[in-house]
C-alpha atoms as a PDB file:
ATOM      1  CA  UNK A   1     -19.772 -10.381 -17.372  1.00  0.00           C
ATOM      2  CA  UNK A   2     -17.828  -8.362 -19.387  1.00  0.00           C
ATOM      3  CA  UNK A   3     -16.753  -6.559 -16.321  1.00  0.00           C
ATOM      4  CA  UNK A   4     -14.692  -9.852 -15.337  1.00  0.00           C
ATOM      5  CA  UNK A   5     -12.945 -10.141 -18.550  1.00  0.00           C
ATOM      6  CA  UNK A   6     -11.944  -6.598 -18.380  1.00  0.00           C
ATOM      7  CA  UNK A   7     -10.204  -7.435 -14.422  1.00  0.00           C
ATOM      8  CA  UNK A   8      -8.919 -10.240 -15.636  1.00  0.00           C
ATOM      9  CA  UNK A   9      -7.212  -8.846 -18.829  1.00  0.00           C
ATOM     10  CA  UNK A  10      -5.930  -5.431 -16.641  1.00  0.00           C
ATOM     11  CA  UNK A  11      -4.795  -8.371 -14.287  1.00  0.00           C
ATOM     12  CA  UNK A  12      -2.279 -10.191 -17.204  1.00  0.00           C
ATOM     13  CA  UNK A  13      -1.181  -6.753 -18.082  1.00  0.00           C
ATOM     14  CA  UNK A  14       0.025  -6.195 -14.646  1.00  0.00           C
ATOM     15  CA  UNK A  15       1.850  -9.231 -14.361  1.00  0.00           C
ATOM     16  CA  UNK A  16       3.197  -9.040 -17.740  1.00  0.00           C
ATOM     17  CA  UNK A  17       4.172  -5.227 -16.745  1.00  0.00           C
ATOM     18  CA  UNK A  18       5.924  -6.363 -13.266  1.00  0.00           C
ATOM     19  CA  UNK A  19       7.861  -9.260 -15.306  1.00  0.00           C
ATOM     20  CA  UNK A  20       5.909 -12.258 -13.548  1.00  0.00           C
ATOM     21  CA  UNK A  21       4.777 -15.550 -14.584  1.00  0.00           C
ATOM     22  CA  UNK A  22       2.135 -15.755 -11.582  1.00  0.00           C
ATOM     23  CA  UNK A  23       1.107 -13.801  -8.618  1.00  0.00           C
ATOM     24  CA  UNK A  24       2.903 -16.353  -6.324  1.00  0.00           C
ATOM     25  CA  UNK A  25       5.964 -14.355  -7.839  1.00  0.00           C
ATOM     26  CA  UNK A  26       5.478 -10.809  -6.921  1.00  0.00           C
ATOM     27  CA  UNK A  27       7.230  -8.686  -4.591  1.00  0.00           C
ATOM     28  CA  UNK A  28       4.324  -6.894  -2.444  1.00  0.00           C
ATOM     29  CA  UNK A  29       6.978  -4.575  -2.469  1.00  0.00           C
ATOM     30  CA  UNK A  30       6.568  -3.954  -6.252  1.00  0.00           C
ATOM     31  CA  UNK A  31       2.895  -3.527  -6.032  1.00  0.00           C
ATOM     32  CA  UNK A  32       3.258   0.326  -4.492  1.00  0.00           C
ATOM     33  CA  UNK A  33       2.393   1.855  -7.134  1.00  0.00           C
ATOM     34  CA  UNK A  34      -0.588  -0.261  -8.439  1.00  0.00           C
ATOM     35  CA  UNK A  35      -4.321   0.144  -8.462  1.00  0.00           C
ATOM     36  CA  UNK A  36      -5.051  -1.907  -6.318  1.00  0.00           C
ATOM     37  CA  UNK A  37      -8.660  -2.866  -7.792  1.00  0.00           C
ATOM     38  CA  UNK A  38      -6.251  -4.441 -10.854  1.00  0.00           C
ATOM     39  CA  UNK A  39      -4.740  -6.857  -8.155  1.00  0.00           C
ATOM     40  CA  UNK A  40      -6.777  -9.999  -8.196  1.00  0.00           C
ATOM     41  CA  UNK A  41      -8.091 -11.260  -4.574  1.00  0.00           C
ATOM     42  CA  UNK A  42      -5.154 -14.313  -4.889  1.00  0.00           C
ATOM     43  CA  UNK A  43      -2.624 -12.282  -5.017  1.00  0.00           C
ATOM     44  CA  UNK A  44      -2.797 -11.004  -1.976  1.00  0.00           C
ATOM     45  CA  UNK A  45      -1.530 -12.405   1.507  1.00  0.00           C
ATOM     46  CA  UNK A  46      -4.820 -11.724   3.380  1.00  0.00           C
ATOM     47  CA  UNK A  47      -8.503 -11.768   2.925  1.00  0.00           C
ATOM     48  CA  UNK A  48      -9.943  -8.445   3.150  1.00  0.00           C
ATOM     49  CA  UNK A  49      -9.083  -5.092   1.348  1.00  0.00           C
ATOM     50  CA  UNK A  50     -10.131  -1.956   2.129  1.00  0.00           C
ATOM     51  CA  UNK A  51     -13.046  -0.634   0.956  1.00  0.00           C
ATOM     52  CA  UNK A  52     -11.513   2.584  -0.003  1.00  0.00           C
ATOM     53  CA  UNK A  53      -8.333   2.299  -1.841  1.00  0.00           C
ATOM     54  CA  UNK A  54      -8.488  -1.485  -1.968  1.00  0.00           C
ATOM     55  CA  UNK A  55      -5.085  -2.109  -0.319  1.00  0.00           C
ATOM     56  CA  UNK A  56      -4.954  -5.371   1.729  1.00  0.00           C
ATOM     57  CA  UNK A  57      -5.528  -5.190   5.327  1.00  0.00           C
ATOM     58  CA  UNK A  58      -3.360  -6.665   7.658  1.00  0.00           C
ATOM     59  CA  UNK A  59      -4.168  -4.760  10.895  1.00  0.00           C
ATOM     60  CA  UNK A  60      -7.105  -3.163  12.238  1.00  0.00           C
ATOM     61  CA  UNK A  61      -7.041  -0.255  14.778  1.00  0.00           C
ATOM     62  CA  UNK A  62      -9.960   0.454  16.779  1.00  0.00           C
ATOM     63  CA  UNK A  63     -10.484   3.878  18.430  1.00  0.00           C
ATOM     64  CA  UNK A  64     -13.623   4.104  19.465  1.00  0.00           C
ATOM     65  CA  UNK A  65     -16.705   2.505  18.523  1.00  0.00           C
ATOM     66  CA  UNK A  66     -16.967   3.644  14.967  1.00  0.00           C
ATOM     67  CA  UNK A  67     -13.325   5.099  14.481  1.00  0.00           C
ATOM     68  CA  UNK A  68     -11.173   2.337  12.990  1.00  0.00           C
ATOM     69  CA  UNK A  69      -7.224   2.847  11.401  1.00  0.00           C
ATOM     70  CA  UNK A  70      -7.202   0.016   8.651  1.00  0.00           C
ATOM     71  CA  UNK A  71      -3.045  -1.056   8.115  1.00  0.00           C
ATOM     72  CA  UNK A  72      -1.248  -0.715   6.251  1.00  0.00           C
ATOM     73  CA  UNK A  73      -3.067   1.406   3.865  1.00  0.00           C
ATOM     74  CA  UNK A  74      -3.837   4.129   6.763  1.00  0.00           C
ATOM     75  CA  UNK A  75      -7.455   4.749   5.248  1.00  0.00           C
ATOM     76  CA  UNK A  76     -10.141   5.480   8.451  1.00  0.00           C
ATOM     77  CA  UNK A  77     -13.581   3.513   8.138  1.00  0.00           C
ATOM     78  CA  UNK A  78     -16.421   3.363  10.531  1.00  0.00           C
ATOM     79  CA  UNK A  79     -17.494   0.112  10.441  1.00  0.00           C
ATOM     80  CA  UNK A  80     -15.332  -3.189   9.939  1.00  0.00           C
ATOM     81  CA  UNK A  81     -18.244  -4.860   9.010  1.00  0.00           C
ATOM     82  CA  UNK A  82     -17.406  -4.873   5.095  1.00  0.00           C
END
């Protein structure tokens, strides 16, 4: 449990830090330099992240049957099953 308090404080710190009230309020834009793993899952635009670097994914590219490009984050995964 004390895992979640942890995310959640690193969380405020990172709004505080981009000069936000809420996540509604951030520029993805300003997010480039972030770990992503301090982002909370609402404060994203999508559902899914990559398992890797934690960047949201907004497109997946297949290239064979377990050679997948996830986008925007570039990261290369063999299964989309995550």
């Amino acid at each position: 449990m004390s895992s979640n308090r942890e995310s959640d404080r690193r969380a405020e710190e990172l709004l505080e830090s981009l000069g936000v009230e809420d996540w509604a309020s951030v520029d993805p834009r300003d997010l480039a330099g972030v770990d992503m793993r301090d982002v909370p899952d609402e404060a994203l635009p999508t559902d899914r992240r990559c398992p890797r670097c934690f960047w949201p994914v907004f497109q997946i590219t297949t290239t064979g049957p377990h050679s997948h490009a996830l986008r925007p984050c570039g990261c290369r995964v063999a299964s989309v099953d995550w």
